[in-house]
N, C-alpha and C. Protein backbone atom coordinates (compact mmCIF):
# COMPACT_ATOMS: atom_id res chain seq x y z
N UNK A 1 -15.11 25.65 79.12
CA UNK A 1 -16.18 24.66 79.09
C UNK A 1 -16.28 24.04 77.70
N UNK A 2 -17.36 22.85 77.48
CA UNK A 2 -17.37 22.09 76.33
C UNK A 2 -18.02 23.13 74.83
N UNK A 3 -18.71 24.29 75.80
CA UNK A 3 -20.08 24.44 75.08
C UNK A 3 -18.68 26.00 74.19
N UNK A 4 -17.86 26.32 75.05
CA UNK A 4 -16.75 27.76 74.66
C UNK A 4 -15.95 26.58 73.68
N UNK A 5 -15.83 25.45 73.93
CA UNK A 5 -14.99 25.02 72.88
C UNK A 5 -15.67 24.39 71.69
N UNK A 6 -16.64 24.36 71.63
CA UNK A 6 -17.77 23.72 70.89
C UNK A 6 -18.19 25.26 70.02
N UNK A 7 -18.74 26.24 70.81
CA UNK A 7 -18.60 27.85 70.17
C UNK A 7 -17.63 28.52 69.03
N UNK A 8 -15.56 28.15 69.68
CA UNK A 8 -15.00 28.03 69.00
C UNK A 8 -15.04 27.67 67.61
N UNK A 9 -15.07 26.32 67.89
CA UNK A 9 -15.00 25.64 66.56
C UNK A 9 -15.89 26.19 65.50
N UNK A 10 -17.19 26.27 66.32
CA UNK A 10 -18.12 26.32 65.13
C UNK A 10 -18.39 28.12 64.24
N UNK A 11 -17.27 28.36 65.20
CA UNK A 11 -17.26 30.53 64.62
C UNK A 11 -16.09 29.69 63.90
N UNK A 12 -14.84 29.13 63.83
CA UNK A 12 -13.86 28.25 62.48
C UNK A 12 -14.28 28.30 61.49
N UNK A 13 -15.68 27.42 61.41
CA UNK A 13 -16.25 26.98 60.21
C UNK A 13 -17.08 28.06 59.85
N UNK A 14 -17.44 28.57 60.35
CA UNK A 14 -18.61 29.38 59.84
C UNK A 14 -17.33 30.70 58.96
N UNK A 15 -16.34 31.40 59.81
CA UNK A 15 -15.45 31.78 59.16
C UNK A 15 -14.97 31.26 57.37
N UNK A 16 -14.33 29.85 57.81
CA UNK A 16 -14.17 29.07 56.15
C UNK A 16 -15.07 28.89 55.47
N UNK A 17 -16.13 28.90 55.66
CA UNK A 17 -17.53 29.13 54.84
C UNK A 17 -18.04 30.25 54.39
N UNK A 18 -17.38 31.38 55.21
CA UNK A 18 -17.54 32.87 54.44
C UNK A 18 -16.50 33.26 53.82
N UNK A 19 -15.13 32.77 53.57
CA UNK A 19 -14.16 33.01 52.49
C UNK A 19 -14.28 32.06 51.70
N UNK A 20 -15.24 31.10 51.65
CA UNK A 20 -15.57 30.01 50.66
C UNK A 20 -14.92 28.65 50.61
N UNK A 21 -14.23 28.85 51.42
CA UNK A 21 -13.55 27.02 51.73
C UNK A 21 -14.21 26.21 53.36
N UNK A 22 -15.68 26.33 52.73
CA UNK A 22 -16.13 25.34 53.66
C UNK A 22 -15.96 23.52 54.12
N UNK A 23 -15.90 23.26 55.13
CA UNK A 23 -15.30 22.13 55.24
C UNK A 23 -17.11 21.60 55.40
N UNK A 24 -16.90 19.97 55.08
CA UNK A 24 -17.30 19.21 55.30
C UNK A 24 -18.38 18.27 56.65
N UNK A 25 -19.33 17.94 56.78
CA UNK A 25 -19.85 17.47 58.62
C UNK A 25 -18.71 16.86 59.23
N UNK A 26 -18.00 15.67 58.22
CA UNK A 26 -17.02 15.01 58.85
C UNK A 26 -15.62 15.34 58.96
N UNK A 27 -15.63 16.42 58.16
CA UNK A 27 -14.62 17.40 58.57
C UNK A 27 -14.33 17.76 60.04
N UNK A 28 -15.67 18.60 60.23
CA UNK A 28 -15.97 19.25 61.50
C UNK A 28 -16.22 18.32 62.54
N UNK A 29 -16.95 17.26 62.48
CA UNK A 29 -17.23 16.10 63.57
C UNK A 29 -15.55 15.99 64.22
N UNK A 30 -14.55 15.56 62.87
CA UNK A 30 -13.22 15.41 63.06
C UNK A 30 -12.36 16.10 64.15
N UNK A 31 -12.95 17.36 63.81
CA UNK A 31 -12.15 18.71 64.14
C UNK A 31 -12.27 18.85 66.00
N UNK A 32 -13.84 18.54 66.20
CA UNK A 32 -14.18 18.63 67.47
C UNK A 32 -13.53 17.63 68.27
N UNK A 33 -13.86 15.61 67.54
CA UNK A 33 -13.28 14.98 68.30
C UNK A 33 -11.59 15.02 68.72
N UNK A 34 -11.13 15.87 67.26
CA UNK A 34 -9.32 16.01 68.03
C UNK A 34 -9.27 16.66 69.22
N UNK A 35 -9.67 17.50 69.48
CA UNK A 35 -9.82 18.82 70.07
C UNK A 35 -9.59 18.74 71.38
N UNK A 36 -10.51 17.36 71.95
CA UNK A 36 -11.41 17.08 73.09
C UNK A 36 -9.98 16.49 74.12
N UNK A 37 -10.27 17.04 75.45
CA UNK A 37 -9.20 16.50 76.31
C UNK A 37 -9.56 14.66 76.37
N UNK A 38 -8.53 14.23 77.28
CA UNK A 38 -8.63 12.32 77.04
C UNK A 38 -9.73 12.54 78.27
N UNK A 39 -10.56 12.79 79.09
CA UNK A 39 -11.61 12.67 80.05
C UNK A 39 -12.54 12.39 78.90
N UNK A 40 -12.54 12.50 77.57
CA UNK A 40 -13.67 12.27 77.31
C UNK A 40 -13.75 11.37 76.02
N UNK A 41 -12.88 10.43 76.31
CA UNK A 41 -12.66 9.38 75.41
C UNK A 41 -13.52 8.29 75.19
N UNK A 42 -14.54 7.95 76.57
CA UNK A 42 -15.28 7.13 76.45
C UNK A 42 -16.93 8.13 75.50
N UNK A 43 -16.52 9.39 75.35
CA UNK A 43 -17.94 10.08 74.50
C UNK A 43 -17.66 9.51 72.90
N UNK A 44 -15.76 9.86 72.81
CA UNK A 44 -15.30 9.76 71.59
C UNK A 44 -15.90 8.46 71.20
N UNK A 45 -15.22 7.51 71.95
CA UNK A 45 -15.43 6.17 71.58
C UNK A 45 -16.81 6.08 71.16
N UNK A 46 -17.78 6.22 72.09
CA UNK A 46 -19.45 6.27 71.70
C UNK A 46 -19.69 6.78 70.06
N UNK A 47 -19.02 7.86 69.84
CA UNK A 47 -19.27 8.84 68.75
C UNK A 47 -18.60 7.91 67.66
N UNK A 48 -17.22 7.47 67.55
CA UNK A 48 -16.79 6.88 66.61
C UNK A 48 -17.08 5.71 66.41
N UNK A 49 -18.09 4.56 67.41
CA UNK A 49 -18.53 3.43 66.98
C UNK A 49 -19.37 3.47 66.26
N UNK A 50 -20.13 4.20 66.06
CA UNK A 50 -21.95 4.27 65.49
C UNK A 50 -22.00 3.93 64.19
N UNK A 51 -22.57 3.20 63.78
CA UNK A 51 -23.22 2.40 62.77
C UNK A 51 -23.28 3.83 61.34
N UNK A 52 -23.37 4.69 61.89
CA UNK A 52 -24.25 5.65 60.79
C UNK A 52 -23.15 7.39 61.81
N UNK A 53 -22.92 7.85 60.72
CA UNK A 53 -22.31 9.26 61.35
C UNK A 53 -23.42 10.18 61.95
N UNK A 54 -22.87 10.79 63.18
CA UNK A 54 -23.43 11.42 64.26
C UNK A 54 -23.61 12.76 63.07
N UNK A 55 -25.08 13.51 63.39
CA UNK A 55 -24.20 15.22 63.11
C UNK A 55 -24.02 15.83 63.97
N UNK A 56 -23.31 17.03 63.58
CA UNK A 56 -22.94 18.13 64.53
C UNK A 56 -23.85 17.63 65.96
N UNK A 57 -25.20 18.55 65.85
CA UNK A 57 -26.00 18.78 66.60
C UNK A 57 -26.43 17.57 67.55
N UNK A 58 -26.01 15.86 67.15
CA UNK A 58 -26.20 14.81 68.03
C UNK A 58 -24.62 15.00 68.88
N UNK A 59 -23.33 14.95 68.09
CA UNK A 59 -22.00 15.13 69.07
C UNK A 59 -22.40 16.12 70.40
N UNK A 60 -22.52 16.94 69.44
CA UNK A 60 -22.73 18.34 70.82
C UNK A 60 -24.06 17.99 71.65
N UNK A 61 -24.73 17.51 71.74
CA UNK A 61 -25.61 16.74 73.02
C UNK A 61 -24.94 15.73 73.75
N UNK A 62 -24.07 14.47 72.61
CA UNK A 62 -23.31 13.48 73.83
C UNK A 62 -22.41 14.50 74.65
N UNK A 63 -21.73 15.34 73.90
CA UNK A 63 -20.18 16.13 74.75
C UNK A 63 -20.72 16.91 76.01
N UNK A 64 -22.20 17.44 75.52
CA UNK A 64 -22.48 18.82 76.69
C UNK A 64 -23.30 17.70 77.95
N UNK A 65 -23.68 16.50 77.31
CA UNK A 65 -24.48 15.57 78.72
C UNK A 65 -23.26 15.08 79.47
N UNK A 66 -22.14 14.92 78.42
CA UNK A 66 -20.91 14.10 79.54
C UNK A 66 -20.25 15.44 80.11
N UNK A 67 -20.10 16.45 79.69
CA UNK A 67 -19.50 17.62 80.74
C UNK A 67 -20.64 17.72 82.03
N UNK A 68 -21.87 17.61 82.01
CA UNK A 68 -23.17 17.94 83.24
C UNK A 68 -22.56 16.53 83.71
N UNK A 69 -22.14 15.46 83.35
CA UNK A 69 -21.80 14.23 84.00
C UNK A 69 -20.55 14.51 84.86
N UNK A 70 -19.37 14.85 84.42
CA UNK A 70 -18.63 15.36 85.00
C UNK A 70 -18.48 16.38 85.84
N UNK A 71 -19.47 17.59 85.57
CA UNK A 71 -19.39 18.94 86.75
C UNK A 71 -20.30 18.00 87.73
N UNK A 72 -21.38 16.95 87.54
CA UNK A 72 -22.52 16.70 88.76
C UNK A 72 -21.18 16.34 89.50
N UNK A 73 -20.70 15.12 88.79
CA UNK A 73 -19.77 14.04 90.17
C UNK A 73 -18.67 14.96 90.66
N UNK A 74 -17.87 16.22 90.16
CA UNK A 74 -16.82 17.05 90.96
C UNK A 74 -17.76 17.55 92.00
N UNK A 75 -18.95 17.92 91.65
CA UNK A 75 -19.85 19.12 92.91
C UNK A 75 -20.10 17.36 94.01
N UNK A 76 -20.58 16.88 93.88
CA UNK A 76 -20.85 15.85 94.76
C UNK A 76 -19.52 15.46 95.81
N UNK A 77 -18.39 14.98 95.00
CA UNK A 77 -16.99 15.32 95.26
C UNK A 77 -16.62 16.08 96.68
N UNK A 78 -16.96 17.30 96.25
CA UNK A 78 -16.66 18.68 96.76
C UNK A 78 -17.40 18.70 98.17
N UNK A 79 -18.73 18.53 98.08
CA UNK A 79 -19.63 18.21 98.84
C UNK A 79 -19.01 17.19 100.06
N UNK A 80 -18.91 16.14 99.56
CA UNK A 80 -18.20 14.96 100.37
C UNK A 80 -17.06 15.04 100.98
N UNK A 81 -16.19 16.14 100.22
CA UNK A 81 -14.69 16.45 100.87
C UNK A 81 -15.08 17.78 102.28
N UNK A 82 -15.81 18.29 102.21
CA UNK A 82 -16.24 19.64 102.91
C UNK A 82 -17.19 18.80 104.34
N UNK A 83 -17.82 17.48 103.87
CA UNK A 83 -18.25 16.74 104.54
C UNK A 83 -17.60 16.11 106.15
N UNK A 84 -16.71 15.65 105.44
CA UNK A 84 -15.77 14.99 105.81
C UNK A 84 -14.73 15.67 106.65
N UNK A 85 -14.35 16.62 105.96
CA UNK A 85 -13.83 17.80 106.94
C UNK A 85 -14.01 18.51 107.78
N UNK A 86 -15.38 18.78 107.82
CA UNK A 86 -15.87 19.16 109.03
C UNK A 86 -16.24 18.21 110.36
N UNK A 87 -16.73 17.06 110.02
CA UNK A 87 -16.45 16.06 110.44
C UNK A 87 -15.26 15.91 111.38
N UNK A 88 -14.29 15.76 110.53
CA UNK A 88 -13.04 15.97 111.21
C UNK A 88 -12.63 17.18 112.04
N UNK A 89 -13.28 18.18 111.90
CA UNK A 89 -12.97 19.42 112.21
C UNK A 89 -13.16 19.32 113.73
N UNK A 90 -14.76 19.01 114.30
CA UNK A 90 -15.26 18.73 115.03
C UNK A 90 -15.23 17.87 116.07
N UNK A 91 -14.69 16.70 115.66
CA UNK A 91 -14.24 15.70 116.51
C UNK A 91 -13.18 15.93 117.65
């Protein structure tokens, strides 16, 4: 999930910050947007237009609202395919 890869990262930094080579917000902003599969290019895009740099704690609200965006529409999906199939089942 977004929130285990978002976890990741941020035990990284917290790591380089306890041997003393802490990185930077835009370091880390960096680090997350490489990271991210292409499903979520239109968050990136959002994140890298902005007038003024996101922190941490605003990225990780766009990333974790567009993953609940993505699990709603697969369960709906799922729903509709099971729908449909029975549907068919029946006929």
């Amino acid at each position: 999930t977004i929130s285990d890869f978002l976890t990741e990262i941020q035990n990284l930094v917290d790591s380089l910050t306890a041997i003393g080579d802490p990185i930077t917000i835009r370091e880390h902003a960096d680090i997350i947007i490489e990271g991210l599969p292409e499903n979520y290019e239109s968050s990136v895009s959002h994140i890298n237009n902005r007038s003024e740099p996101l922190t941490i704690d605003e990225i990780e609200t766009i990333l974790l609202g567009h993953e609940a965006r993505i699990d709603k529409f697969w369960k709906k999906a799922v729903v509709s395919l099971n729908v449909a199939s029975t549907s068919t089942a029946n006929s």
